[in-house]
C-alpha atoms as a PDB file:
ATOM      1  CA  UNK A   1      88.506  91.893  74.925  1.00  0.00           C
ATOM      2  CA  UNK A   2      90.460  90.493  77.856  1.00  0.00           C
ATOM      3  CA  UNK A   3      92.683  92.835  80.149  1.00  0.00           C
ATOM      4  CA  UNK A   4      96.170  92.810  79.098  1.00  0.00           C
ATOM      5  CA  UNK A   5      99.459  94.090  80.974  1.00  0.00           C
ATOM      6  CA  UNK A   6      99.159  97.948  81.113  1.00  0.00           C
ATOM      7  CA  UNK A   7     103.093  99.361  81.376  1.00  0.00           C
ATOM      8  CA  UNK A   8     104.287 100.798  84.604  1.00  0.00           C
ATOM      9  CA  UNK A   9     103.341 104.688  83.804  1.00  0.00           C
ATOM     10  CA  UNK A  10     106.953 106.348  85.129  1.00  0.00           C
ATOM     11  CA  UNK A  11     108.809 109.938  85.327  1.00  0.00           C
ATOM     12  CA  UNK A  12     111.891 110.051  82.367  1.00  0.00           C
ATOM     13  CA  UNK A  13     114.953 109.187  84.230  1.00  0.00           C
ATOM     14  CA  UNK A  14     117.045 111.268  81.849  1.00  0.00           C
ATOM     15  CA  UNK A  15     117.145 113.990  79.137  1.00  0.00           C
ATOM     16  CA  UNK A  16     115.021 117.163  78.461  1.00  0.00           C
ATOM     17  CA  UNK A  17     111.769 115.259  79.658  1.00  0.00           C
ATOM     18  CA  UNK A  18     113.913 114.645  83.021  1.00  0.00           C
ATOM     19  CA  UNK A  19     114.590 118.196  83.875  1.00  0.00           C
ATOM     20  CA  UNK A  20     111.408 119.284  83.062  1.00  0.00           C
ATOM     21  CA  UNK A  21     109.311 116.600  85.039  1.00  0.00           C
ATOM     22  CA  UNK A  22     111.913 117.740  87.686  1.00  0.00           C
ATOM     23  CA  UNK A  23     111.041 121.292  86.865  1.00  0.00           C
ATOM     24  CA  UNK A  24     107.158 120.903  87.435  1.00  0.00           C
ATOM     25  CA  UNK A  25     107.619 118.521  90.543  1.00  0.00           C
ATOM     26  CA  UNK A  26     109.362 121.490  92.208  1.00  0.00           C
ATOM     27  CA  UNK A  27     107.064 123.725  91.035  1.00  0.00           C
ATOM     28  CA  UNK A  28     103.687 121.675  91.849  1.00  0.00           C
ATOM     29  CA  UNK A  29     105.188 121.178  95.825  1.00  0.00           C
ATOM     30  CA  UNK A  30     102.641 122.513  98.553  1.00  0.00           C
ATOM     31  CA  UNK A  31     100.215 119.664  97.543  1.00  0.00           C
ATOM     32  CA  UNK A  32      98.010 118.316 100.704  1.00  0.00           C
ATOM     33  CA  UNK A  33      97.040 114.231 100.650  1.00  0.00           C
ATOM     34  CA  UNK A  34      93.965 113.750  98.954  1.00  0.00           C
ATOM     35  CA  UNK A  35      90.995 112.240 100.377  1.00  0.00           C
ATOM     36  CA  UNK A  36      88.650 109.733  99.863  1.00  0.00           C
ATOM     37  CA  UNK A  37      85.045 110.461 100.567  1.00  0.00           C
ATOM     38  CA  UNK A  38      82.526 107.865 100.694  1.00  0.00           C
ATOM     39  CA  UNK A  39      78.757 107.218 100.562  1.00  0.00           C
ATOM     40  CA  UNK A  40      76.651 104.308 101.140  1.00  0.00           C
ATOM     41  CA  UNK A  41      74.516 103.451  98.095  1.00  0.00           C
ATOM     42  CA  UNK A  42      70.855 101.724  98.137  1.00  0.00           C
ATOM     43  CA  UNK A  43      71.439  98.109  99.974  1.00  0.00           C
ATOM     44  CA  UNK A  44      72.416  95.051  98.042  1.00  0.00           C
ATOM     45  CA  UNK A  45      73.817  97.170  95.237  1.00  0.00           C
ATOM     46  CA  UNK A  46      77.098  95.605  93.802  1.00  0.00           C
ATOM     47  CA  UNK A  47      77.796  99.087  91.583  1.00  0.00           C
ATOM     48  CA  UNK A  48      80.266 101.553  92.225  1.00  0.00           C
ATOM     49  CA  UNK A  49      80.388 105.263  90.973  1.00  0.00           C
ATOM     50  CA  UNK A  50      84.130 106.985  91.565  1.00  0.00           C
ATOM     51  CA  UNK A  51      84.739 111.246  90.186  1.00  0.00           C
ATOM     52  CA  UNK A  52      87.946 112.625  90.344  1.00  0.00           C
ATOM     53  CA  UNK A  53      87.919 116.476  89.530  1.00  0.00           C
ATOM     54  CA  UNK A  54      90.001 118.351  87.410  1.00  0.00           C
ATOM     55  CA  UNK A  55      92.169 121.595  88.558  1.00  0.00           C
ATOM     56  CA  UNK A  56      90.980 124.469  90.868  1.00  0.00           C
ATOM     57  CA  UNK A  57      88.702 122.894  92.588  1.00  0.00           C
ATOM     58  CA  UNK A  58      88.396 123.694  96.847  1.00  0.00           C
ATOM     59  CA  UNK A  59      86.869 121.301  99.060  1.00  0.00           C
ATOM     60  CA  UNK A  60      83.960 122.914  99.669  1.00  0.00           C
ATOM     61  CA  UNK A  61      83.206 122.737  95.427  1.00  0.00           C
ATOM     62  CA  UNK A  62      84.246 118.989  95.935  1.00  0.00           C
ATOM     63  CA  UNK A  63      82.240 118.744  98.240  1.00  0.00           C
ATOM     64  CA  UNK A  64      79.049 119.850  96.647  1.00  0.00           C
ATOM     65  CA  UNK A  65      79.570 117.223  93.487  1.00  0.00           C
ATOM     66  CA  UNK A  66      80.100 114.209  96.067  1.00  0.00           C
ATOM     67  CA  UNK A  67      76.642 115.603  97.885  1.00  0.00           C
ATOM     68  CA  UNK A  68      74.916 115.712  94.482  1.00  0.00           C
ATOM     69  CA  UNK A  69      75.849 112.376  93.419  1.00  0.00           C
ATOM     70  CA  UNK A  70      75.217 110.367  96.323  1.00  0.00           C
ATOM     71  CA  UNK A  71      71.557 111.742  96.350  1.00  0.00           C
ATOM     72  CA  UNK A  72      70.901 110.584  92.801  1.00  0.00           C
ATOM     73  CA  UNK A  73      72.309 107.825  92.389  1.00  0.00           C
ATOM     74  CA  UNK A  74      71.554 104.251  94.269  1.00  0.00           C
ATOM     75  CA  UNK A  75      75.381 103.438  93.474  1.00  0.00           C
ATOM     76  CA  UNK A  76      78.051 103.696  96.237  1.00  0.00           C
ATOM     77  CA  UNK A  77      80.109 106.786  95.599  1.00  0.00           C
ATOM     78  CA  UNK A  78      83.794 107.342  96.169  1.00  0.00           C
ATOM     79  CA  UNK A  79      84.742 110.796  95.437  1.00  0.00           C
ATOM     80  CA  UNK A  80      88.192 111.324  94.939  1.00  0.00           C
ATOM     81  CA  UNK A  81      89.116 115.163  96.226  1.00  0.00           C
ATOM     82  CA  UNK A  82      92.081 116.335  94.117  1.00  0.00           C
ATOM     83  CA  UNK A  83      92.140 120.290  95.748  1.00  0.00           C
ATOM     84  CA  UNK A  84      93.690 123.057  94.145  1.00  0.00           C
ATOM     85  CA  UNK A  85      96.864 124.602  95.000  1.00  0.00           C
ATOM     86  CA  UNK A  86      96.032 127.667  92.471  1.00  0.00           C
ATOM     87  CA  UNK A  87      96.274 127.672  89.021  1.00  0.00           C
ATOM     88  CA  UNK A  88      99.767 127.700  88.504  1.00  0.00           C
ATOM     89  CA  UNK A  89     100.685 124.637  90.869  1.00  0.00           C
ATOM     90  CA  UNK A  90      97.767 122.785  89.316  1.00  0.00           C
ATOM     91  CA  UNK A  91      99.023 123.358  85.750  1.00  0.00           C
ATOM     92  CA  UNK A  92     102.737 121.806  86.970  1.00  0.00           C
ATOM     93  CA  UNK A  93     100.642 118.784  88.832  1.00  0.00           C
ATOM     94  CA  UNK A  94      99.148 118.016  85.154  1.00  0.00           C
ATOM     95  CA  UNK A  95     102.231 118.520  83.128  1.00  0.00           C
ATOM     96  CA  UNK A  96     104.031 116.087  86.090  1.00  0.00           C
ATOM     97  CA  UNK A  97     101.012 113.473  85.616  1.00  0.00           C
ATOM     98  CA  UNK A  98     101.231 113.274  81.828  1.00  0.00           C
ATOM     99  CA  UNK A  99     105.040 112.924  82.034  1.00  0.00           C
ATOM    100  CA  UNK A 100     104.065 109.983  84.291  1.00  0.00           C
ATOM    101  CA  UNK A 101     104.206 110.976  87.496  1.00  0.00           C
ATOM    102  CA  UNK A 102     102.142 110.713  90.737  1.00  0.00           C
ATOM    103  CA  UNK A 103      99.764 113.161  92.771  1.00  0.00           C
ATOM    104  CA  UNK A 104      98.075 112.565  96.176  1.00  0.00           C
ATOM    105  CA  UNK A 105      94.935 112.071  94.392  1.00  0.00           C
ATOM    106  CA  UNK A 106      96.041 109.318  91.761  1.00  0.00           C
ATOM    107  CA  UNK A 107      97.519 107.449  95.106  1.00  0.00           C
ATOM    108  CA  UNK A 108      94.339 107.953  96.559  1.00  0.00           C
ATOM    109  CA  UNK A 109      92.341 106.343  93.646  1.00  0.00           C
ATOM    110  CA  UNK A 110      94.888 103.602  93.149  1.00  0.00           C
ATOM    111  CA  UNK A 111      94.586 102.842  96.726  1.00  0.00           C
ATOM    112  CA  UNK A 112      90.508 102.947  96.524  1.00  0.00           C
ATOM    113  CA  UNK A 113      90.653 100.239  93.424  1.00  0.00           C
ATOM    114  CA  UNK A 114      92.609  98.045  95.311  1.00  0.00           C
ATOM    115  CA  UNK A 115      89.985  98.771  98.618  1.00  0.00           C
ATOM    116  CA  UNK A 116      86.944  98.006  96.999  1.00  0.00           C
ATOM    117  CA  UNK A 117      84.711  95.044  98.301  1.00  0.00           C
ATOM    118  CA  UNK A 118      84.742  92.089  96.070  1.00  0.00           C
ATOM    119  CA  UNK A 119      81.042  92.299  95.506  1.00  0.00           C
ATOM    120  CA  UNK A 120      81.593  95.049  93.588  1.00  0.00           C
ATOM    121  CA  UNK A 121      80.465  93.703  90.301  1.00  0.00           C
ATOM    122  CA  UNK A 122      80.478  97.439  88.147  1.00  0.00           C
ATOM    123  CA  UNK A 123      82.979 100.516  88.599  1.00  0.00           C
ATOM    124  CA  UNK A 124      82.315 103.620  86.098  1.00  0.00           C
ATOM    125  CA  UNK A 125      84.798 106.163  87.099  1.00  0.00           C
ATOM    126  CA  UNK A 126      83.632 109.674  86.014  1.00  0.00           C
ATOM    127  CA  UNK A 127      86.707 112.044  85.964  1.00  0.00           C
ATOM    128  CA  UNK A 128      86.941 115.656  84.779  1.00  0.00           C
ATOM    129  CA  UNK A 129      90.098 117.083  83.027  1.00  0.00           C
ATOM    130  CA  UNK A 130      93.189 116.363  85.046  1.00  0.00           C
ATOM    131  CA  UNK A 131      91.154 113.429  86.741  1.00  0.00           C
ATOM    132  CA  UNK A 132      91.457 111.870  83.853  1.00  0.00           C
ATOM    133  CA  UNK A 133      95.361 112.369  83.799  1.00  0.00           C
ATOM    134  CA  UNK A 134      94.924 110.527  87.511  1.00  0.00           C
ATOM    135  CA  UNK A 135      92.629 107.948  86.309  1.00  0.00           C
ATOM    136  CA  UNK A 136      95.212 107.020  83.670  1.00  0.00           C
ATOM    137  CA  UNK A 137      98.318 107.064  86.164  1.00  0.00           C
ATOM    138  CA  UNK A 138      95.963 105.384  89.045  1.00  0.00           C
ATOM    139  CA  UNK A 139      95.614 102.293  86.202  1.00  0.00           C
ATOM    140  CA  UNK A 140      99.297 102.197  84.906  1.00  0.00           C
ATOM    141  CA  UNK A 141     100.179 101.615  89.101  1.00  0.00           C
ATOM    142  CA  UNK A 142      97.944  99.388  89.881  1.00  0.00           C
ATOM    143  CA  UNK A 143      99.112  95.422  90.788  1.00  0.00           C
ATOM    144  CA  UNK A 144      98.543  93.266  87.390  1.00  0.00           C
ATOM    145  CA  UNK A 145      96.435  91.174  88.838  1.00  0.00           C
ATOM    146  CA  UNK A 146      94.559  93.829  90.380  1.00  0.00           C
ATOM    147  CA  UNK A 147      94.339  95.417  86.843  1.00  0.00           C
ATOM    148  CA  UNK A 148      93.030  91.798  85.508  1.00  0.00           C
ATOM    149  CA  UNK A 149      90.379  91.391  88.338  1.00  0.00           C
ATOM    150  CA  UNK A 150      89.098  94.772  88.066  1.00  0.00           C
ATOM    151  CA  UNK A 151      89.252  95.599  84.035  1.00  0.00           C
ATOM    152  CA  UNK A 152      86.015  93.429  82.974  1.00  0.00           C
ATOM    153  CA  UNK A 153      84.230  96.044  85.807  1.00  0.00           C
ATOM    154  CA  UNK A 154      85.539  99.013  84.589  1.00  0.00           C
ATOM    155  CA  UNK A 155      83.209 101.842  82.617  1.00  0.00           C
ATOM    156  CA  UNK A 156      85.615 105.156  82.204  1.00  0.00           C
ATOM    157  CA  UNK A 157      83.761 108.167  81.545  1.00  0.00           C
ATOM    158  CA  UNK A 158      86.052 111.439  80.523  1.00  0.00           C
ATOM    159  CA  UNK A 159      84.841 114.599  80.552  1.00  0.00           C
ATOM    160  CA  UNK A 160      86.714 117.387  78.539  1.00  0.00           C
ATOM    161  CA  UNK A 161      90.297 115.764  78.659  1.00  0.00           C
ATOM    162  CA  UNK A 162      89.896 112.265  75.403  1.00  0.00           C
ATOM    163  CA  UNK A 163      93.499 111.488  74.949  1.00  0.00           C
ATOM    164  CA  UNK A 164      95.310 110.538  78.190  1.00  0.00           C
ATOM    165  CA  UNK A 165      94.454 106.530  78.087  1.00  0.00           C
ATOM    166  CA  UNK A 166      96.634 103.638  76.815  1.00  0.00           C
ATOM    167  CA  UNK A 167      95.103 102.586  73.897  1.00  0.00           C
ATOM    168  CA  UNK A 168      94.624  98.837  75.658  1.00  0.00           C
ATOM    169  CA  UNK A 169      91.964  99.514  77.370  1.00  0.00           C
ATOM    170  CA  UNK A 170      90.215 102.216  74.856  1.00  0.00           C
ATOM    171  CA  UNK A 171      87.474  99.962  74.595  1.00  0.00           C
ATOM    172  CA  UNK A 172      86.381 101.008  77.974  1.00  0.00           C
ATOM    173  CA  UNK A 173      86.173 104.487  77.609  1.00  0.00           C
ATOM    174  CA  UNK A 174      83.503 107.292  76.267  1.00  0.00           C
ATOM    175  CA  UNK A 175      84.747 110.460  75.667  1.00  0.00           C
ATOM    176  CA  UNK A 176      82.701 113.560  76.079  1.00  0.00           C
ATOM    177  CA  UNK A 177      83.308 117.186  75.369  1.00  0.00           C
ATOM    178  CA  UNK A 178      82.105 120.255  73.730  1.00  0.00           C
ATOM    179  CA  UNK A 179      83.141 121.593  70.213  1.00  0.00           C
ATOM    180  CA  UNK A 180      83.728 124.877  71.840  1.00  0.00           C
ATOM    181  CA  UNK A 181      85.565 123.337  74.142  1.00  0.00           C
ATOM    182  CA  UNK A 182      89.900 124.414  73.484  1.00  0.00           C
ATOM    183  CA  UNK A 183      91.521 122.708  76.582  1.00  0.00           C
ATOM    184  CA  UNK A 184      91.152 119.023  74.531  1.00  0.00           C
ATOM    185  CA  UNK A 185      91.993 120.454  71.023  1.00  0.00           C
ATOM    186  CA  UNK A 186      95.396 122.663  72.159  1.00  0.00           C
ATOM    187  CA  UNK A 187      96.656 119.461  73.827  1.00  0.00           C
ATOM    188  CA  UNK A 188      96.225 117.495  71.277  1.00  0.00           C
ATOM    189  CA  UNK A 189      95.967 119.027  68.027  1.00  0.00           C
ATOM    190  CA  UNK A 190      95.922 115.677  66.218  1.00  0.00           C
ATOM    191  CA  UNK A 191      91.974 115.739  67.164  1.00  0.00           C
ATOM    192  CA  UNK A 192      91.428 118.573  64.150  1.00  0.00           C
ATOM    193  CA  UNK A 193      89.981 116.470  61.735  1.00  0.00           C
ATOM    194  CA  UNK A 194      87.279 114.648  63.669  1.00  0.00           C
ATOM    195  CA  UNK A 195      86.533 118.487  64.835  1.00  0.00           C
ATOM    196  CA  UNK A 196      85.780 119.295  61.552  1.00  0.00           C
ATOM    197  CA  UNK A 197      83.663 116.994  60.986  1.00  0.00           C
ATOM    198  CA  UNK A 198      81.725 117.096  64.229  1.00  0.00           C
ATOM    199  CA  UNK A 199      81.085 120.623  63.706  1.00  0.00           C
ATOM    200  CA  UNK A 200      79.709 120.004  59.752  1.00  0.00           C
ATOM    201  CA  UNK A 201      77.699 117.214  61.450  1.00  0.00           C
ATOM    202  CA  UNK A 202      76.791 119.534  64.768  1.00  0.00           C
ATOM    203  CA  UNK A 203      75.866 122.832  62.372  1.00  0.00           C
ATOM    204  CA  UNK A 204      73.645 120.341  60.264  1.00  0.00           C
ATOM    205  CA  UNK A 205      71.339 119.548  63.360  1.00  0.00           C
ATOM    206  CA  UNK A 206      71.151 122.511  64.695  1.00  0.00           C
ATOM    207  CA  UNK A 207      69.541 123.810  61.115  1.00  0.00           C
ATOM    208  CA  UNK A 208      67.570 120.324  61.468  1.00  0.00           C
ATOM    209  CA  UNK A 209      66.196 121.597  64.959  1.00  0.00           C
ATOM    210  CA  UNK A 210      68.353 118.323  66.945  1.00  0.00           C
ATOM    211  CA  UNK A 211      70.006 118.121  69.743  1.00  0.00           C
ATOM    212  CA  UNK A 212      71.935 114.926  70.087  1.00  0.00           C
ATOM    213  CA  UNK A 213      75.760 115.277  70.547  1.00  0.00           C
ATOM    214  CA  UNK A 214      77.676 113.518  67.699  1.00  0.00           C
ATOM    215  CA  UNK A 215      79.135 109.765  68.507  1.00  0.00           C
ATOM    216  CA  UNK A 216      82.736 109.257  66.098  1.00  0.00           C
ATOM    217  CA  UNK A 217      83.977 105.932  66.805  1.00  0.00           C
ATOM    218  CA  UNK A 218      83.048 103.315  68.205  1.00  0.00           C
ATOM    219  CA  UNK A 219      86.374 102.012  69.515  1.00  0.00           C
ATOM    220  CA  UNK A 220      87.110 104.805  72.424  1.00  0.00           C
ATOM    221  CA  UNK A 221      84.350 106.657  71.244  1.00  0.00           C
ATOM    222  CA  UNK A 222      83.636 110.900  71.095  1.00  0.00           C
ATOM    223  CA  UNK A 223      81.104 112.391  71.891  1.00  0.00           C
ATOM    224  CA  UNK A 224      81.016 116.325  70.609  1.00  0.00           C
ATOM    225  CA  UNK A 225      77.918 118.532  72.429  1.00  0.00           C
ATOM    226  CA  UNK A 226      76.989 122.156  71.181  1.00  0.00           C
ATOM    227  CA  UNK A 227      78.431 124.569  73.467  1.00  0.00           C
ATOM    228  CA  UNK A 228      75.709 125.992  75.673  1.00  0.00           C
ATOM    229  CA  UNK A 229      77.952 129.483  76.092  1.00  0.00           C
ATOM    230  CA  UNK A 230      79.496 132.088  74.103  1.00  0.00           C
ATOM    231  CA  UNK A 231      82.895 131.652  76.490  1.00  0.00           C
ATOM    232  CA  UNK A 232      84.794 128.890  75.205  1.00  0.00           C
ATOM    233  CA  UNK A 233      86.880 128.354  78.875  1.00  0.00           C
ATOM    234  CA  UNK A 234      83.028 127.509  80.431  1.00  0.00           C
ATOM    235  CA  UNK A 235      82.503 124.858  78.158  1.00  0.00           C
ATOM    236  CA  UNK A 236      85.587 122.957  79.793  1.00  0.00           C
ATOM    237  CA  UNK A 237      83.802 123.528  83.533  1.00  0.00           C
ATOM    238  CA  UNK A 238      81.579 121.058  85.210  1.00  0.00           C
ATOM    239  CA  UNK A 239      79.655 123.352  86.228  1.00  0.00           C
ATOM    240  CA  UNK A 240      78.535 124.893  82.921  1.00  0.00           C
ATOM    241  CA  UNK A 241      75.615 123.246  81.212  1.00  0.00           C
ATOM    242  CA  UNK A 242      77.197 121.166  78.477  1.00  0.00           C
ATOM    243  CA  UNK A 243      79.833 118.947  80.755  1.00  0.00           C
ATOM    244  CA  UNK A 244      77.325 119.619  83.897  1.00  0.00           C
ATOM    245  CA  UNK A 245      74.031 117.859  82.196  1.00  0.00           C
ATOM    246  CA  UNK A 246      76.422 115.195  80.806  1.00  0.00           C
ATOM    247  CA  UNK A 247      77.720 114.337  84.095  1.00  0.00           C
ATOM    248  CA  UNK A 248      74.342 114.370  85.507  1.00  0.00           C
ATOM    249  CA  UNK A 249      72.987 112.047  82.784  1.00  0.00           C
ATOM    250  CA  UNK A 250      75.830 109.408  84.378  1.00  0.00           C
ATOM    251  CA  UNK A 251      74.878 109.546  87.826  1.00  0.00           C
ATOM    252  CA  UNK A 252      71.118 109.200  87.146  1.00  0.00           C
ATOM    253  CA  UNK A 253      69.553 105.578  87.906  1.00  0.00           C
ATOM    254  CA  UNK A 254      66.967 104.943  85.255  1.00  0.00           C
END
């Protein structure tokens, strides 16, 4: 499938959507630039592996994932820090993204696309809950012929958050979350049905004794995991087991 013309992904200029975009710009203010933090992979290697995180996240937790996956991985590794302002200014910051709006971070992963060396011959950006609101608004930005040079590269990886990409570029995306997992179904209720099914499929291997996670789709697939806790909100954190091993499953070099 060749890359096609993604639509300029902007704020409503008018209307209800207008004052409320408005609304959570005011309220998602105190945000510091976002960095970019970078680590040399194994020499001669043309891949690249780029994580955004999701919401309340401090530099120091950021930190911590970029240090993990530069050690396992012979890739080179962008890490793209999105810090928390607190819950309530992250929650704006998402609302503001998916009405098609910008953050520091999705400037700061537009503006590491556009950087990377032209030997780069393989980009899988993994990105966690809002990063996957800034992957999407990080794509819609970029230059078309950026877009065309870099889509045949391009391996997206979304963890927890499976409904935030244009449907032109689906093809490149796995989806992966757990069926315990609410943040993905209250957002988008629409996803009931293949729940339903996932968990008929998901309680029929666990009486089977397997483990696998269950793959709808192949166009812009899902992947559904059993839940590894008896808290639903830890199923949505990286750094729970069911999101955490699937992550680290990514970054791993066979």
């Amino acid at each position: 499938m060749s890359a096609q013309r993604l639509p300029v992904s902007v704020p409503p200029a008018h209307g209800p959507l207008y004052s409320l975009y408005s609304f959570c710009e005011e309220m998602s203010w105190g945000e510091e630039p976002a960095d970019c933090k970078y680590a040399k992979g194994e020499e001669g290697s043309k891949s690249a592996l780029i994580y955004i995180n999701g919401v309340r996240q401090k530099m120091l937790d950021i930190d911590c994932v970029h240090n993990l996956t530069s050690k396992n991985t012979q890739k080179h590794t962008y890490t793209i820090a999105n810090v928390t302002n607190g819950i309530a200014k992250d929650f704006f910051r998402c609302v503001k993204l998916w009405l098609g709006g910008q953050s520091p971070a999705a400037l700061k992963l537009k503006e590491t696309l556009e950087s990377l060396p032209d030997n780069i011959t393989e980009i899988k950006i993994l990105c966690h809950s809002e990063g996957s609101l800034i992957t999407r608004q990080a794509l819609h930005n970029l230059p078309h012929d950026t877009f065309v040079k870099l889509y045949p590269k391009l391996n997206i990886v979304s963890l927890g958050a499976p409904f935030f990409f244009d449907r032109r570029y689906a093809s490149k995306i796995e989806n992966h979350l757990s069926i315990y997992d609410p943040v993905s179904f209250i957002l988008n209720p629409f996803f009931i049905f293949r729940y339903i099914w996932a968990s008929i499929v998901l309680l029929k291997n666990k009486l089977e004794g397997l483990k696998e996670p269950v793959k709808i789709g192949n166009y812009c697939p899902l992947y559904f995991y059993t839940p590894h806790s008896n808290r639903p909100i830890d199923e949505h954190s990286l750094y729970k087991p069911t999101l955490g091993m699937t992550y680290m499953n990514h970054i791993l070099d066979e």
